[in-house]
PDB file of N, CA and C in Angstrom:
ATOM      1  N   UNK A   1      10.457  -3.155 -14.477  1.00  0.00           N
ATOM      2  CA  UNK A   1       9.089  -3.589 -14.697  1.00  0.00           C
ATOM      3  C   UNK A   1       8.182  -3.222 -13.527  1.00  0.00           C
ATOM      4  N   UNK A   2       9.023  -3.401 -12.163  1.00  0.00           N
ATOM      5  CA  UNK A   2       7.680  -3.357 -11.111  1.00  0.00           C
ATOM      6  C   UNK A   2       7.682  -1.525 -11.001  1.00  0.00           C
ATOM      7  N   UNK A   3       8.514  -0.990 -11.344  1.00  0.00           N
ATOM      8  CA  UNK A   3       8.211   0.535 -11.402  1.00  0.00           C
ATOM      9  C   UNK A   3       6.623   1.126 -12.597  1.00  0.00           C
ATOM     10  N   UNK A   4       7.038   0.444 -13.633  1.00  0.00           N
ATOM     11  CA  UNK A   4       5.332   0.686 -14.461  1.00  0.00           C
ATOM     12  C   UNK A   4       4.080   0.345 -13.638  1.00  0.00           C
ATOM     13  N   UNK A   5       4.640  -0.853 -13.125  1.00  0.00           N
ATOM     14  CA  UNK A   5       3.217  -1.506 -12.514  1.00  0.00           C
ATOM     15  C   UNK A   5       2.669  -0.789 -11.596  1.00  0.00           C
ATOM     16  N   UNK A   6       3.300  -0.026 -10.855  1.00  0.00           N
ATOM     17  CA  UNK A   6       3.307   1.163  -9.700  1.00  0.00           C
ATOM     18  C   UNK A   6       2.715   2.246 -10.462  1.00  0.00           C
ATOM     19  N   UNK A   7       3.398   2.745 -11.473  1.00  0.00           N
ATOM     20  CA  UNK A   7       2.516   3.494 -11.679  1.00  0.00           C
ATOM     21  C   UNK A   7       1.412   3.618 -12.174  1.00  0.00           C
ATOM     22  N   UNK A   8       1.504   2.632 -13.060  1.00  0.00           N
ATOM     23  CA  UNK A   8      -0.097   2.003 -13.693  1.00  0.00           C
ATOM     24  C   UNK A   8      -1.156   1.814 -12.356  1.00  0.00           C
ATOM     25  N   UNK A   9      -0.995   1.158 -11.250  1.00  0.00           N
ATOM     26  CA  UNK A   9      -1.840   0.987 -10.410  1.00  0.00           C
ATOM     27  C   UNK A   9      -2.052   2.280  -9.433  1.00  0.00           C
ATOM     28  N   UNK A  10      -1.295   3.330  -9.309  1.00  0.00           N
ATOM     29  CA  UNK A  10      -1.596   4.607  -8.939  1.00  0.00           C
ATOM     30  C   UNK A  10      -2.461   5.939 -10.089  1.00  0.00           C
ATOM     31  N   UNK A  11      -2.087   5.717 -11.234  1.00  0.00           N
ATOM     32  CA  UNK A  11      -3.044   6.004 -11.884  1.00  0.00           C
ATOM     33  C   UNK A  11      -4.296   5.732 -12.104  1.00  0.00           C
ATOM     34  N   UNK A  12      -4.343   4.112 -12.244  1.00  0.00           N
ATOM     35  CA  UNK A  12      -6.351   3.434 -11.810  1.00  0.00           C
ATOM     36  C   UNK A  12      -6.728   4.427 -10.695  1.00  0.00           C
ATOM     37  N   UNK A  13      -5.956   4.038  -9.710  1.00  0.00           N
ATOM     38  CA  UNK A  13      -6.688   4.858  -8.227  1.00  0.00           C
ATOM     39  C   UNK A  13      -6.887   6.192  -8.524  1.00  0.00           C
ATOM     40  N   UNK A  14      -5.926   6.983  -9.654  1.00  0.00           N
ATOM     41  CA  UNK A  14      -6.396   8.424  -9.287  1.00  0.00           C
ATOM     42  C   UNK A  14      -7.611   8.345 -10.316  1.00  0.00           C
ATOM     43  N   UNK A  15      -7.509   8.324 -11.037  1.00  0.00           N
ATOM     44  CA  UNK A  15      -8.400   8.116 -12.097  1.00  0.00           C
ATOM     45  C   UNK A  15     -10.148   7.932 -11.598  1.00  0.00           C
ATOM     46  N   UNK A  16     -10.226   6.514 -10.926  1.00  0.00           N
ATOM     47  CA  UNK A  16     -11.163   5.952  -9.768  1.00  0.00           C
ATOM     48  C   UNK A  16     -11.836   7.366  -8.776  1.00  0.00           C
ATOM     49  N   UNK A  17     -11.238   7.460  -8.246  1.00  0.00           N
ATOM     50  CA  UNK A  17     -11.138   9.120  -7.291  1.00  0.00           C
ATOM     51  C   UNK A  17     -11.497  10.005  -8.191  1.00  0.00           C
ATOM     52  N   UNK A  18     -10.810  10.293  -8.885  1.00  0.00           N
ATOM     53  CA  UNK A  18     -11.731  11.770  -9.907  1.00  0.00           C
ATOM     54  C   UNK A  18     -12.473  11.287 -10.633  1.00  0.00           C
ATOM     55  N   UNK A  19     -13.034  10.374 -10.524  1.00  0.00           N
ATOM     56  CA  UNK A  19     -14.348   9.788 -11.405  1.00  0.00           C
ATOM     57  C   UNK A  19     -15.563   9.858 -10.445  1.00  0.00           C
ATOM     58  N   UNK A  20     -15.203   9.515  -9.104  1.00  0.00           N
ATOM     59  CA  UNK A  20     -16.469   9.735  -7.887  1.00  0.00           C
ATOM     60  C   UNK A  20     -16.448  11.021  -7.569  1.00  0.00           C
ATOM     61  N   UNK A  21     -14.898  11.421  -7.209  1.00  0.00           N
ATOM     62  CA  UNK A  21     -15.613  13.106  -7.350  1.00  0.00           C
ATOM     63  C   UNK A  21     -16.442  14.069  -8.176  1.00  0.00           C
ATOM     64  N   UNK A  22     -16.004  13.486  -9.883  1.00  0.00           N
ATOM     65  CA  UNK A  22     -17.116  13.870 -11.270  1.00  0.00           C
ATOM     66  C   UNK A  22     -18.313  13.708 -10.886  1.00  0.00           C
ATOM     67  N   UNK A  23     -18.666  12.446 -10.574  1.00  0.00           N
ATOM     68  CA  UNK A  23     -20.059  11.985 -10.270  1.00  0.00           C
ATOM     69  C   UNK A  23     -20.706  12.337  -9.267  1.00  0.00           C
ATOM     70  N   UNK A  24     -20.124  12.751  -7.770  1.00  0.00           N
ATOM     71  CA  UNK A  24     -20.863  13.352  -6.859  1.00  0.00           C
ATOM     72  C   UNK A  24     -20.839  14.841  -7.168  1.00  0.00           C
ATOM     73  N   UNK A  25     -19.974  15.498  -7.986  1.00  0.00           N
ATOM     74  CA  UNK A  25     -20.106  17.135  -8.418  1.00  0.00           C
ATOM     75  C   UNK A  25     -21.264  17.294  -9.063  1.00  0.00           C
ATOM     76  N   UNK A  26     -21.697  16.169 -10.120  1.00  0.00           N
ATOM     77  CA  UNK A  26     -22.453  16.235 -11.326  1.00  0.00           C
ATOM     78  C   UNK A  26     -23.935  15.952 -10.501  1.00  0.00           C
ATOM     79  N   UNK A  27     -24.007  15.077  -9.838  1.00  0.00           N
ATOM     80  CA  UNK A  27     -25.827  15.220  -9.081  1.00  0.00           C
ATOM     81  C   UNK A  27     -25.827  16.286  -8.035  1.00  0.00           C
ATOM     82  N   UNK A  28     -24.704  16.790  -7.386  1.00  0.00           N
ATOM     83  CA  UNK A  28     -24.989  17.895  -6.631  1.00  0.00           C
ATOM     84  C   UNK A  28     -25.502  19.201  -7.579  1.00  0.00           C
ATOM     85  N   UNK A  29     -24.746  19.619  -8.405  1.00  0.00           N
ATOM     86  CA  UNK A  29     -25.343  20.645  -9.439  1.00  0.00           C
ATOM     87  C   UNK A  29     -26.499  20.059 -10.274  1.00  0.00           C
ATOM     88  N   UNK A  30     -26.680  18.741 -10.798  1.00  0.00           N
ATOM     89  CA  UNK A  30     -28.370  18.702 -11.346  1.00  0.00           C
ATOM     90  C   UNK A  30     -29.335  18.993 -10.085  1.00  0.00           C
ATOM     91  N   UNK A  31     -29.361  18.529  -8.987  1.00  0.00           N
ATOM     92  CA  UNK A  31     -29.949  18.631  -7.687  1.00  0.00           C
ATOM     93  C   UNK A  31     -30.298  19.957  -7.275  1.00  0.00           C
ATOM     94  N   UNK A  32     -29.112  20.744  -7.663  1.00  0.00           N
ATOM     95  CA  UNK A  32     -29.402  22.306  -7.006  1.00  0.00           C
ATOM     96  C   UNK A  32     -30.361  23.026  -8.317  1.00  0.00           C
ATOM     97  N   UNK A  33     -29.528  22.729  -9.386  1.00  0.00           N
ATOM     98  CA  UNK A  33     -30.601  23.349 -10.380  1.00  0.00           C
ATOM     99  C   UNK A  33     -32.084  22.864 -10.806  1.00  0.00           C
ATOM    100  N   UNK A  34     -32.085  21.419 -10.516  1.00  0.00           N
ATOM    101  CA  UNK A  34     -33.879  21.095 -10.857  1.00  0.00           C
ATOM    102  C   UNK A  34     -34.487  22.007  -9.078  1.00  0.00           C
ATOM    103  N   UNK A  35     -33.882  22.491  -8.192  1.00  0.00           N
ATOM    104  CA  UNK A  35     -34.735  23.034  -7.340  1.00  0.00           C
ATOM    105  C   UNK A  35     -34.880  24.538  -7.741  1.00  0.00           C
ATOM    106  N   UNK A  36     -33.672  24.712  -8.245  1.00  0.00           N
ATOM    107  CA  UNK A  36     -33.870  26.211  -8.784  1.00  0.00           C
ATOM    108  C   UNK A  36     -35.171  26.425  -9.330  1.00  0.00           C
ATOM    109  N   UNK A  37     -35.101  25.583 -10.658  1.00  0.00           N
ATOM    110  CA  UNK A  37     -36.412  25.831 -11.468  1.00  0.00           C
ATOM    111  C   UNK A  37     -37.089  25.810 -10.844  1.00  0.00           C
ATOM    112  N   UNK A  38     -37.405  25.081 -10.126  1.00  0.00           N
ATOM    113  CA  UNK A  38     -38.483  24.429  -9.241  1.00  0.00           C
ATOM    114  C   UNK A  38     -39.627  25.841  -8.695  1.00  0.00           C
ATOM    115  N   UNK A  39     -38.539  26.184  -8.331  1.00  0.00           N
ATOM    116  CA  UNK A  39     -38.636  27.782  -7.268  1.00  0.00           C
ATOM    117  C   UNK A  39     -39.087  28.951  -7.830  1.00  0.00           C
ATOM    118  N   UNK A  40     -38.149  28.895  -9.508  1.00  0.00           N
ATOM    119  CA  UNK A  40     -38.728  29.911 -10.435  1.00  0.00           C
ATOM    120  C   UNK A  40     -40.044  29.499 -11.268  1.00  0.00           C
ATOM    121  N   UNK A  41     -40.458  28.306 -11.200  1.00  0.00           N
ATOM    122  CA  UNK A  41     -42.107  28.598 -11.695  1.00  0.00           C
ATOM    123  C   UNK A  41     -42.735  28.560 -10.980  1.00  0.00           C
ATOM    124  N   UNK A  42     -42.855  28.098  -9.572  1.00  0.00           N
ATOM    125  CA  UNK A  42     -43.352  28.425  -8.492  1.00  0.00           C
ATOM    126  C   UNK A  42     -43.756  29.753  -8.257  1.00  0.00           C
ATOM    127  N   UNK A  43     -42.879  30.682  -8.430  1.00  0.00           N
ATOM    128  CA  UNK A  43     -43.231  32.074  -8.373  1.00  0.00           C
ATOM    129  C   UNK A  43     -42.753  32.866  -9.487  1.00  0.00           C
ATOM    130  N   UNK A  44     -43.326  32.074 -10.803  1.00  0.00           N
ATOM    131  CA  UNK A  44     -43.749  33.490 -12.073  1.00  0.00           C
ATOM    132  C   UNK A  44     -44.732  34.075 -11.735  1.00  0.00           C
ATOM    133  N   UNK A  45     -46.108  33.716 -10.631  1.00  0.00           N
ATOM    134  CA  UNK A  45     -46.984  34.411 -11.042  1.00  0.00           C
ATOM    135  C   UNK A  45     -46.602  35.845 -10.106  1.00  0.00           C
ATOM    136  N   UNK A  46     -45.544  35.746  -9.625  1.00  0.00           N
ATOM    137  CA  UNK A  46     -45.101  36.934  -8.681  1.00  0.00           C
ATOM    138  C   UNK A  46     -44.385  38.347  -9.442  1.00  0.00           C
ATOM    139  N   UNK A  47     -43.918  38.034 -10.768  1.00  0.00           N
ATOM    140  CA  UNK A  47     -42.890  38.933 -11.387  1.00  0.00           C
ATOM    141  C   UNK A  47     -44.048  39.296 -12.148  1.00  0.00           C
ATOM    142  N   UNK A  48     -43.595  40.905 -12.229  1.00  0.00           N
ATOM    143  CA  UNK A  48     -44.237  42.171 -12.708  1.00  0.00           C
ATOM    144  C   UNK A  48     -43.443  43.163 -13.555  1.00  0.00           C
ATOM    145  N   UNK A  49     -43.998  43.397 -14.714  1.00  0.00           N
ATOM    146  CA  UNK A  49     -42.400  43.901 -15.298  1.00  0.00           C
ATOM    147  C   UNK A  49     -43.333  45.916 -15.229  1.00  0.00           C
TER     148      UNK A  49
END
């Protein structure tokens, strides 16, 4: 029995952990891309085809 419980409670933790890593991956890439845009309408009036 105390062998499940071990692993059950090492799984929460990993689980926990790749859930904050999801979440700090996920506003670092919205973050980089709302500046992207940001940047590209900033300077449409620059492109000349």
């Amino acid at each position: 029995m105390e062998k499940a419980y071990r692993v059950m409670r090492n799984s929460g933790a990993g689980n926990i952990a790749i859930g904050i890593i999801l979440l700090v991956t996920g506003v670092t890439v919205g973050i980089i891309s709302i500046i992207n845009g940001a940047s590209l309408l900033k300077h449409k009036n620059n492109i000349t085809f």
